[in-house]
N, C-alpha and C. Protein backbone atom coordinates (compact mmCIF):
# COMPACT_ATOMS: atom_id res chain seq x y z
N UNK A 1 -127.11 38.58 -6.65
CA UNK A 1 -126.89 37.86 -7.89
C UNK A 1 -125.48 37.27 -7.88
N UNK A 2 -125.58 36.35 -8.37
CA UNK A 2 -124.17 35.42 -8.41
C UNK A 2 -123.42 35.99 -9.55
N UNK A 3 -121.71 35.93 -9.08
CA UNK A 3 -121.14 36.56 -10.25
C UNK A 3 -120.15 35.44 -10.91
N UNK A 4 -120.84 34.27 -10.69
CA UNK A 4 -120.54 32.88 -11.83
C UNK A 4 -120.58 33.21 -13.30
N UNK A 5 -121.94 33.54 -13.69
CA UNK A 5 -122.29 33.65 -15.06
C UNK A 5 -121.12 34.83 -15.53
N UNK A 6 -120.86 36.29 -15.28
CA UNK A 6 -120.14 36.87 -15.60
C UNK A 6 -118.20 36.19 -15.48
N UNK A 7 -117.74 35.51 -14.51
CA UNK A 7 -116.64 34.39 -14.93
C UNK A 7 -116.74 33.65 -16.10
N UNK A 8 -118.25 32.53 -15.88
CA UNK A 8 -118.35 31.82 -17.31
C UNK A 8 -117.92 32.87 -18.52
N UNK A 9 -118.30 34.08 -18.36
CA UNK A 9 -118.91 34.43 -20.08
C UNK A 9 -117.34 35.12 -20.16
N UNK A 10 -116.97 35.90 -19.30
CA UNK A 10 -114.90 36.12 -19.26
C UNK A 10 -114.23 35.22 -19.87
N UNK A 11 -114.78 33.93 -19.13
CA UNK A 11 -113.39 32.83 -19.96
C UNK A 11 -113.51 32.56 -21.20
N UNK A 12 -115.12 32.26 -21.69
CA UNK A 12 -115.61 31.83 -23.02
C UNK A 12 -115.13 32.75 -23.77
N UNK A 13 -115.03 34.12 -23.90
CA UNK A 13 -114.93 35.36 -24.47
C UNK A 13 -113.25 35.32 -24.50
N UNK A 14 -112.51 34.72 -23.66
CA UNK A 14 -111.11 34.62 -23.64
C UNK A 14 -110.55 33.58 -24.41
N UNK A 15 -111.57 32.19 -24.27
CA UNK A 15 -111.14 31.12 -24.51
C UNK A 15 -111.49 30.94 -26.67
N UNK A 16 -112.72 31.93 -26.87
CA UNK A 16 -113.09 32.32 -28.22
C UNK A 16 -111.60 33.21 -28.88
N UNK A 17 -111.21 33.68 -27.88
CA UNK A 17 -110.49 35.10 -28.81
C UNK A 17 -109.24 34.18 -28.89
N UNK A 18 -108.77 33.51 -28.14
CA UNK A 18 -107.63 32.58 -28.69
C UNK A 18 -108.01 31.51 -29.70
N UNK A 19 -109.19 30.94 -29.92
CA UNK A 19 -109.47 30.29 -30.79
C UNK A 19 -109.14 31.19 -32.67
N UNK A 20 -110.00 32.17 -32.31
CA UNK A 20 -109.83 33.05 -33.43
C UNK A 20 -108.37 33.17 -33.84
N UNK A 21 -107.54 33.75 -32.76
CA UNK A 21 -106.22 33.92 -33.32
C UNK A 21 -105.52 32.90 -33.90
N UNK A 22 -105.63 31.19 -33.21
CA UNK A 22 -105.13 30.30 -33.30
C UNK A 22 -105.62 30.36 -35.20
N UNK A 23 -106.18 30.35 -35.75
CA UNK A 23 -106.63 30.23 -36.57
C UNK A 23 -106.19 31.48 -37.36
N UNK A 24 -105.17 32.26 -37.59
CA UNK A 24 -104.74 33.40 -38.03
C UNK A 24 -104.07 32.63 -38.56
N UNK A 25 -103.42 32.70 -39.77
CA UNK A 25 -102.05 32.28 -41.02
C UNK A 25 -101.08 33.10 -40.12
N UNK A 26 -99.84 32.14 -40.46
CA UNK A 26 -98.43 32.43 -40.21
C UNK A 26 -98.32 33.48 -40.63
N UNK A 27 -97.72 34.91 -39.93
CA UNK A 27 -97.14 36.09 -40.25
C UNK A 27 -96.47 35.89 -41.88
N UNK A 28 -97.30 37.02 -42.52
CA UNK A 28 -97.33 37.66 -44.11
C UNK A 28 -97.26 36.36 -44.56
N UNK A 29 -97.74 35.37 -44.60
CA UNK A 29 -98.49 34.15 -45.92
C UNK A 29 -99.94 34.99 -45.98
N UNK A 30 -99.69 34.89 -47.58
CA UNK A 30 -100.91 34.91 -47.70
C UNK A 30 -102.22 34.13 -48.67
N UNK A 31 -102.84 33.58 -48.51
CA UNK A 31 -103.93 32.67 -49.33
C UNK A 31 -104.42 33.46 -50.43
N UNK A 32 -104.37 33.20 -51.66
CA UNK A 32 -104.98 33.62 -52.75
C UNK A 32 -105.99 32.94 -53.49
N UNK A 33 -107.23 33.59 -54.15
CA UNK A 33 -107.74 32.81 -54.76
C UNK A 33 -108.55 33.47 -55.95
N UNK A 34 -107.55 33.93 -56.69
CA UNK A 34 -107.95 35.07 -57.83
C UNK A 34 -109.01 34.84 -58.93
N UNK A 35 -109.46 35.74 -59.34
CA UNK A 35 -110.24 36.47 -60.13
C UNK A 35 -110.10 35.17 -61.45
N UNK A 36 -111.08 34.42 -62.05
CA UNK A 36 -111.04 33.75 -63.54
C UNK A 36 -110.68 32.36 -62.91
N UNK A 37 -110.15 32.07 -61.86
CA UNK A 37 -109.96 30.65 -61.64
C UNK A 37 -111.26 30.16 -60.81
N UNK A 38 -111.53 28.39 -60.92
CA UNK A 38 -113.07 28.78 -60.30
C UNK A 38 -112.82 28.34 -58.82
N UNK A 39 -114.01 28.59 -57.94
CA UNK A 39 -113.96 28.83 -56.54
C UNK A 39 -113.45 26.89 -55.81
N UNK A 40 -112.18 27.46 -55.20
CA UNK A 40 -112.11 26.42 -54.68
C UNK A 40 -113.03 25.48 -53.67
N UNK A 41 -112.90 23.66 -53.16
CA UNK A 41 -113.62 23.54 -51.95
C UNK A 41 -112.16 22.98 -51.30
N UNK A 42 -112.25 23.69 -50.14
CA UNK A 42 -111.02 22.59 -49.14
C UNK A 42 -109.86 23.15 -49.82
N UNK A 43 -109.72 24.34 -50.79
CA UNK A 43 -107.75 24.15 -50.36
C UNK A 43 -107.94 25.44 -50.98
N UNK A 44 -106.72 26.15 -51.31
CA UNK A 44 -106.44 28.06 -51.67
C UNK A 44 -106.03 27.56 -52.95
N UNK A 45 -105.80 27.94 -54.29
CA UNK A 45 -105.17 28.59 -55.26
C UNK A 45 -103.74 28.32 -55.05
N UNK A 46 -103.55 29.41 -54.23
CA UNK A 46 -102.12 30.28 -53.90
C UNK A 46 -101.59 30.66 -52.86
N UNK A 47 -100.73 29.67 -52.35
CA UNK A 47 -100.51 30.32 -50.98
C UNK A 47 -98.94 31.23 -51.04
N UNK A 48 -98.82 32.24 -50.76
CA UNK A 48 -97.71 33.25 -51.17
C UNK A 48 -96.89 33.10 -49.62
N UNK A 49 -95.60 32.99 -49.64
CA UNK A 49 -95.00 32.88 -48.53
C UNK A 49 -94.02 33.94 -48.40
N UNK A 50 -93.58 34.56 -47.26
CA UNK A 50 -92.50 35.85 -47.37
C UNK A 50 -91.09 34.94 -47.06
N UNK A 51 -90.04 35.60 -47.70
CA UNK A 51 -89.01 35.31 -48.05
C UNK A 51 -88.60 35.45 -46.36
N UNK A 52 -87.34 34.18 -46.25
CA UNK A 52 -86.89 34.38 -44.84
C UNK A 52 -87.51 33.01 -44.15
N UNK A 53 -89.02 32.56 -44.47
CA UNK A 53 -89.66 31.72 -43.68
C UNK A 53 -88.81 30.34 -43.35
N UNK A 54 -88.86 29.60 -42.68
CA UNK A 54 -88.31 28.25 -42.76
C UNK A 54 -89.16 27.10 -43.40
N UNK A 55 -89.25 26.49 -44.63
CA UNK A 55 -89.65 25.59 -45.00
C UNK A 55 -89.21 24.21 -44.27
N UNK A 56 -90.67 23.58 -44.35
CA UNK A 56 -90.49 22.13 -43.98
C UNK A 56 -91.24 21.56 -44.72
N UNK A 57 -89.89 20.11 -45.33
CA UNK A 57 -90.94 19.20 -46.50
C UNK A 57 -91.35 17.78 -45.88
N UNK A 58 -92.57 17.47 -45.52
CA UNK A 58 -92.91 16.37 -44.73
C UNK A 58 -92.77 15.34 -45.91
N UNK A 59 -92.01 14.07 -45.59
CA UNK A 59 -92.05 13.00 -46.41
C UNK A 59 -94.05 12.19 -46.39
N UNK A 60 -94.40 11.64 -47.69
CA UNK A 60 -95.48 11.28 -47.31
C UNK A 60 -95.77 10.59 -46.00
N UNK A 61 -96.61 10.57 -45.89
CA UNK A 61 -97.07 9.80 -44.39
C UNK A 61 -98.36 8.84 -44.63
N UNK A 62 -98.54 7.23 -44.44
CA UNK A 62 -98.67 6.56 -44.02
C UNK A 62 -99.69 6.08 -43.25
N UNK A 63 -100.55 5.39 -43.19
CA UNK A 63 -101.33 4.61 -42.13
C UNK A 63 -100.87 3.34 -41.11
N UNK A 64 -99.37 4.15 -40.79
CA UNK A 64 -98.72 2.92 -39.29
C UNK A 64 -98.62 3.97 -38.31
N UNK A 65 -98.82 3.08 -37.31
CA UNK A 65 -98.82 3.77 -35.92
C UNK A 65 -97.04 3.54 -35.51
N UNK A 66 -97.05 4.26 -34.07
CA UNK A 66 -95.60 4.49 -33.92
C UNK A 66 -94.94 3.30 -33.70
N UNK A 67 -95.40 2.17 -34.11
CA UNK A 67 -94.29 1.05 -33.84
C UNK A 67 -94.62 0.37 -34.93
N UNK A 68 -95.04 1.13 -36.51
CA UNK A 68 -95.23 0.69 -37.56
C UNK A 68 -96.33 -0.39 -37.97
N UNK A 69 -96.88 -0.67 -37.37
CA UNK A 69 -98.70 -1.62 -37.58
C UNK A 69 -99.19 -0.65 -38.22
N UNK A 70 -100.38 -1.14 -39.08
CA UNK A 70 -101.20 -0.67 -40.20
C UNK A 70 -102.13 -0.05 -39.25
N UNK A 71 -102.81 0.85 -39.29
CA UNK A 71 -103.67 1.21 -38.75
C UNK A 71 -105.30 1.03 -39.59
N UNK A 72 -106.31 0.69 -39.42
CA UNK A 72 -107.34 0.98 -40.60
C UNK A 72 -107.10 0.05 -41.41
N UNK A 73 -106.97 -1.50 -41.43
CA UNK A 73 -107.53 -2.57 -42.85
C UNK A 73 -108.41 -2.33 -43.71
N UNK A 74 -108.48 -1.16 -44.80
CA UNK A 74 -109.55 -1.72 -45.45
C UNK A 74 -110.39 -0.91 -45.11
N UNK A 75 -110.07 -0.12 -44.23
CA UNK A 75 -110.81 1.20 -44.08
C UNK A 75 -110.22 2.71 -43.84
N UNK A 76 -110.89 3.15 -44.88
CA UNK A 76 -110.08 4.96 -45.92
C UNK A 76 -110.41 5.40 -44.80
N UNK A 77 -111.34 5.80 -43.76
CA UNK A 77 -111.52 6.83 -42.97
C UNK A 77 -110.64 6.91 -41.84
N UNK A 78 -110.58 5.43 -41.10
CA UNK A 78 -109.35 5.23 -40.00
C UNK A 78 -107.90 5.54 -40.39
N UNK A 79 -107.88 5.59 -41.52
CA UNK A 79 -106.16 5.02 -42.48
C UNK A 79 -106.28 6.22 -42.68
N UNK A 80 -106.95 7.51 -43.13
CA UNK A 80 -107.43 8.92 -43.15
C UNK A 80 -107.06 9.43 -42.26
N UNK A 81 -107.31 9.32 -40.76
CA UNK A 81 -107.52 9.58 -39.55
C UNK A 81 -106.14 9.60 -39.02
N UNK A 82 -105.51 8.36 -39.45
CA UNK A 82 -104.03 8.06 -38.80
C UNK A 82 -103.06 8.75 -39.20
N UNK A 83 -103.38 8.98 -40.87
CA UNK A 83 -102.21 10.09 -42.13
C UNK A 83 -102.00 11.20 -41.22
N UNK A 84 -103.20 11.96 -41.07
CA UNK A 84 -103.14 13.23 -40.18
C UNK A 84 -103.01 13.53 -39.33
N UNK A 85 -102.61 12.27 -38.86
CA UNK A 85 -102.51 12.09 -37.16
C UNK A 85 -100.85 12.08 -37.01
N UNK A 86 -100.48 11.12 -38.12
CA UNK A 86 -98.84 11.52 -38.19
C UNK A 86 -98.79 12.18 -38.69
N UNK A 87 -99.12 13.19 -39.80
CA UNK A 87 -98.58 14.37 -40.05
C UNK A 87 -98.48 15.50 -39.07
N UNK A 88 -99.38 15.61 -37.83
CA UNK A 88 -99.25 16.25 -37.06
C UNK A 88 -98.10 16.06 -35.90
N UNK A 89 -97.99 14.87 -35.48
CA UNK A 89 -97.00 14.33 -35.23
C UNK A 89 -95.25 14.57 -35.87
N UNK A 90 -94.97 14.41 -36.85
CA UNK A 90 -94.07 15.45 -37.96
C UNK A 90 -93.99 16.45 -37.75
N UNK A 91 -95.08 17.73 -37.81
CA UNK A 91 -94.92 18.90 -37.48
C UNK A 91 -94.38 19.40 -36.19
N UNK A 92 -95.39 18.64 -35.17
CA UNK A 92 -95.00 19.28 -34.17
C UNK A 92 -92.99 18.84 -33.84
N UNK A 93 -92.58 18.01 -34.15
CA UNK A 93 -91.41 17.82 -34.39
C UNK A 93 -90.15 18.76 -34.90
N UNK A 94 -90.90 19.70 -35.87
CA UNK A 94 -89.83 20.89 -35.92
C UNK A 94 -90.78 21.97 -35.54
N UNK A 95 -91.49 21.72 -34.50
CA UNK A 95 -92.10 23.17 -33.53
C UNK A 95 -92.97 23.69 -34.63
N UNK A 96 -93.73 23.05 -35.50
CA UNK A 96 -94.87 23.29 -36.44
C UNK A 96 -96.36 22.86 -36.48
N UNK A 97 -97.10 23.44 -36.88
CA UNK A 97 -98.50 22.93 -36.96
C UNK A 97 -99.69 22.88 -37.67
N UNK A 98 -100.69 22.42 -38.09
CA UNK A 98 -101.30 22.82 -39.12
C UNK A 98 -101.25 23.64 -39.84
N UNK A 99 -101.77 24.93 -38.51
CA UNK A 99 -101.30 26.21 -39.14
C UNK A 99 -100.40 26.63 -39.74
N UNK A 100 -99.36 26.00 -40.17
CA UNK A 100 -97.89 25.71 -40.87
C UNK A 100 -98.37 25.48 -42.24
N UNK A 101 -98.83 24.75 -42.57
CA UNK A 101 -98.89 23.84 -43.59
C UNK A 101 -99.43 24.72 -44.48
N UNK A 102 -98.38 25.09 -45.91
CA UNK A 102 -99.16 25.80 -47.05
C UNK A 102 -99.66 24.93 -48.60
N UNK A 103 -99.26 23.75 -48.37
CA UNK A 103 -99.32 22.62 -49.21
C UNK A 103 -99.53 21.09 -49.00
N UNK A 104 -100.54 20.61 -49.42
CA UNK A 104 -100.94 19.33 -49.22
C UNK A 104 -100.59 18.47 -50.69
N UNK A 105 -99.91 17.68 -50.73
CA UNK A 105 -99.94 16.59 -51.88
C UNK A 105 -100.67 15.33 -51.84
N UNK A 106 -101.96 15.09 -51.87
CA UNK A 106 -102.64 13.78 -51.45
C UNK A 106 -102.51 12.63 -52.73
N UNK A 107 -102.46 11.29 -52.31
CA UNK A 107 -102.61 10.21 -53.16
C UNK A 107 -103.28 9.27 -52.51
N UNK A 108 -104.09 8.59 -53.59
CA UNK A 108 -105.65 7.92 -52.83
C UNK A 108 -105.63 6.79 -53.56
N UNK A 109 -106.03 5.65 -53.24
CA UNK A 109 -106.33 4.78 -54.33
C UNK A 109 -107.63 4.55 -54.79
N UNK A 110 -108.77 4.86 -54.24
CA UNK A 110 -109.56 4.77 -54.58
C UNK A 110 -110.29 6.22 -54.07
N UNK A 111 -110.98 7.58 -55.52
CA UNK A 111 -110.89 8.49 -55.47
C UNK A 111 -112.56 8.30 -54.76
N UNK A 112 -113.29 7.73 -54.75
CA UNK A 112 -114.58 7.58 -54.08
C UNK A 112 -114.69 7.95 -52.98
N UNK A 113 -113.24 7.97 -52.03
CA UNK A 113 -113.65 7.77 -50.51
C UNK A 113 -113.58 9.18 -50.49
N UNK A 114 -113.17 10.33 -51.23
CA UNK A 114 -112.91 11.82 -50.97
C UNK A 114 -113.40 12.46 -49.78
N UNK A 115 -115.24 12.06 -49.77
CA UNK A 115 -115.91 12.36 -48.71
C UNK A 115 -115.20 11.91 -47.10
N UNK A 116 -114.72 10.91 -46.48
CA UNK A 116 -113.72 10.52 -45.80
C UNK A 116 -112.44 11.10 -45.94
N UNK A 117 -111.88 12.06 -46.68
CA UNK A 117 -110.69 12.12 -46.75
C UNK A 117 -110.79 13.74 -46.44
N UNK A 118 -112.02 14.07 -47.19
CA UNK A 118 -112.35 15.41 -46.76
C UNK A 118 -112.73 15.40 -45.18
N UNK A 119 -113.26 14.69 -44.62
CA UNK A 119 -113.33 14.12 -43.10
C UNK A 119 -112.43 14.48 -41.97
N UNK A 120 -111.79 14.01 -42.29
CA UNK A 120 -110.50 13.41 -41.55
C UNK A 120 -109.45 14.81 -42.09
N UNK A 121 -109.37 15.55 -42.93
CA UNK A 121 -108.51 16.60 -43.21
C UNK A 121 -109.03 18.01 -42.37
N UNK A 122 -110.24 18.12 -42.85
CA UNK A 122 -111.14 18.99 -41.99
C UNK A 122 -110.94 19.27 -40.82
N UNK A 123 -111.18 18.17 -39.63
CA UNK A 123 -110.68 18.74 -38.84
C UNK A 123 -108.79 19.09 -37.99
N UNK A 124 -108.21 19.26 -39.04
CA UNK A 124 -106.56 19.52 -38.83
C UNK A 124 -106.66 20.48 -39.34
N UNK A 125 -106.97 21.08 -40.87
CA UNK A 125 -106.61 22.19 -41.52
C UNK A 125 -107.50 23.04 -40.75
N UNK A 126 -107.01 24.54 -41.12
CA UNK A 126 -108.21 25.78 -40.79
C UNK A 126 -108.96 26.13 -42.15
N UNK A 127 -110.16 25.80 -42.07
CA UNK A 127 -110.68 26.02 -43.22
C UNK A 127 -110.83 27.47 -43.66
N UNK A 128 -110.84 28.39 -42.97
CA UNK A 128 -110.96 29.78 -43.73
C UNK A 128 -109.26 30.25 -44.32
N UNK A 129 -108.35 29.19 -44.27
CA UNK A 129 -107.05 29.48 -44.88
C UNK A 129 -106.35 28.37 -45.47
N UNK A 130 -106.97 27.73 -45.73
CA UNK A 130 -106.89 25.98 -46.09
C UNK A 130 -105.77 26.19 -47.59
N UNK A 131 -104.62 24.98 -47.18
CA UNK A 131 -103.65 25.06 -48.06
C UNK A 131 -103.44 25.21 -49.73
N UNK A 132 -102.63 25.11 -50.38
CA UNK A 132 -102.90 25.15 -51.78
C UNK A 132 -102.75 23.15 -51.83
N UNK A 133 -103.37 23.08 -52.43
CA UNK A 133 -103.85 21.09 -52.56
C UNK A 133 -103.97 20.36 -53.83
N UNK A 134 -103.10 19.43 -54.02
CA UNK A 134 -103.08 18.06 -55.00
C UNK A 134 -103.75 17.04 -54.58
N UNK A 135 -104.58 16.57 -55.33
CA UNK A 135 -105.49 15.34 -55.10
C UNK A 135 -105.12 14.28 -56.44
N UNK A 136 -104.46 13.21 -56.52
CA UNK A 136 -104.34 12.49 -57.45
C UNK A 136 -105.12 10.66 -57.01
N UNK A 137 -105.26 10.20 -57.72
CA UNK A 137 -105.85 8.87 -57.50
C UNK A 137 -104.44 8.01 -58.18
N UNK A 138 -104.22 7.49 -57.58
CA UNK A 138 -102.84 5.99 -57.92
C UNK A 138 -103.98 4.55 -58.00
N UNK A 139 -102.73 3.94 -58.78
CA UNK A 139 -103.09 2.56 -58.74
C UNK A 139 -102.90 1.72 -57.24
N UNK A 140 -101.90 2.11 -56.51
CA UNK A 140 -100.88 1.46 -55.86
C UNK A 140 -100.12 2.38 -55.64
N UNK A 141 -100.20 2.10 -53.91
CA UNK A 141 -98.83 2.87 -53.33
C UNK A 141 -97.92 1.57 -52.81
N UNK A 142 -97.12 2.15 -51.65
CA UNK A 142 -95.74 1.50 -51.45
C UNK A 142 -96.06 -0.32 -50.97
N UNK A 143 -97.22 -0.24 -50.33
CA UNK A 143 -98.49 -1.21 -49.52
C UNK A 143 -99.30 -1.41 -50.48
N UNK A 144 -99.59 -3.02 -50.37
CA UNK A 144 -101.00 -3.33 -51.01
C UNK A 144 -102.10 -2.66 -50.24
N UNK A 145 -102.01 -3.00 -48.60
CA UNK A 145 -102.83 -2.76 -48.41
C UNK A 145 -103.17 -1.15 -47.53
N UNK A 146 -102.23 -0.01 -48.04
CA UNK A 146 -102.35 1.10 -47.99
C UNK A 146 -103.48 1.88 -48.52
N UNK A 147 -104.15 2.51 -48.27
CA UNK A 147 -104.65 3.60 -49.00
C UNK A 147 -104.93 4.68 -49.29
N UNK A 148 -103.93 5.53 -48.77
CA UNK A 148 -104.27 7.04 -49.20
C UNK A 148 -102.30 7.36 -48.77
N UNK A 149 -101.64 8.07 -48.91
CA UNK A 149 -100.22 8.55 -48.47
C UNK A 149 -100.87 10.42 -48.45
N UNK A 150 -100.01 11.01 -47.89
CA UNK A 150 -100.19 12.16 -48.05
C UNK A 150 -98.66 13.10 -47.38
N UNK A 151 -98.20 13.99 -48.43
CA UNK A 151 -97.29 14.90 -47.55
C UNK A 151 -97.40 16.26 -47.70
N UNK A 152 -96.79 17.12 -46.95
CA UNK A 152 -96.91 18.14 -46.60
C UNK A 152 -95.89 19.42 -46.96
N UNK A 153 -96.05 20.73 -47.06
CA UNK A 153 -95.26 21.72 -47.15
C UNK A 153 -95.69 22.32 -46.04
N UNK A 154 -94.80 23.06 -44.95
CA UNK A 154 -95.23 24.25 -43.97
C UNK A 154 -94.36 25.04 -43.88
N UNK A 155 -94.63 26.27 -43.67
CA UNK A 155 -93.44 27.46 -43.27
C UNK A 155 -93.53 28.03 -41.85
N UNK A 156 -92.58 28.06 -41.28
CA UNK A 156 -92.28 28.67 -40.11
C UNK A 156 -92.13 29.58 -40.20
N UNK A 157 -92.24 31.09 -40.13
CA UNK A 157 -91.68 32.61 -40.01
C UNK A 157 -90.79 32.80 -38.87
């Protein structure tokens, strides 16, 4: 018998257990989502941070790519896609990462596209620890033809 399948199922079993961890909250944050308030979708209540951590405040972020072009005309999901794409970009900048992030401030102009915005956030955040979150609808951001800004809180331990 070939001892392939037992390699395959080693790495998967290795390559799972780092997934899991990757997905652990920053040492002592912890997500709250108490008793009388009703059940969140997509973000925590309360995210509690231990004293000591290093805060980082991401300025909103934008639908331009790194040499400032619009990314997404006219379309929330690409312009969605790009926000989080520089926000990750940002993070990793002071050695941070999703998993960082205990606060989302979103602004949308048109609150319809949510489904897209929930999209495009989804896969960056960890959803079983997903941040504490503002969702507001604007008339107008900095761009006519902008549509969504979004910034960030993360803590480093």
């Amino acid at each position: 018998m070939s001892r392939r399948p037992a390699c395959c199922l080693a790495l998967a079993v290795f390559l799972f257990a780092g997934l899991v961890h990757a997905a652990d909250p920053p040492a002592g944050v912890r997500f709250l989502d108490p008793t009388g308030l009703s059940k969140p979708n997509g973000y925590t209540h309360v995210v509690e941070v231990p004293a000591g951590a290093r805060t980082l405040y991401l300025s909103g972020q934008i639908a331009l790519d790194a040499n400032g072009k619009l990314v997404g005309a006219g379309d929330f999901a690409a312009q969605a896609e790009q926000v989080f794409a520089n926000l990750k970009t940002a993070l990793a900048a002071s050695g941070a990462s999703f998993r960082n992030v205990v606060k989302l401030d979103m602004y949308v102009t048109d609150m319809t596209q949510l489904k897209a915005l929930r999209a495009a956030r989804d896969k960056y955040i960890d959803p079983q620890h997903p941040p504490a979150s503002t969702l507001v609808e604007v008339r107008r951001l900095a761009r006519e033809d902008l549509m969504l800004e979004i910034e960030a809180t993360a803590v480093v331990p």
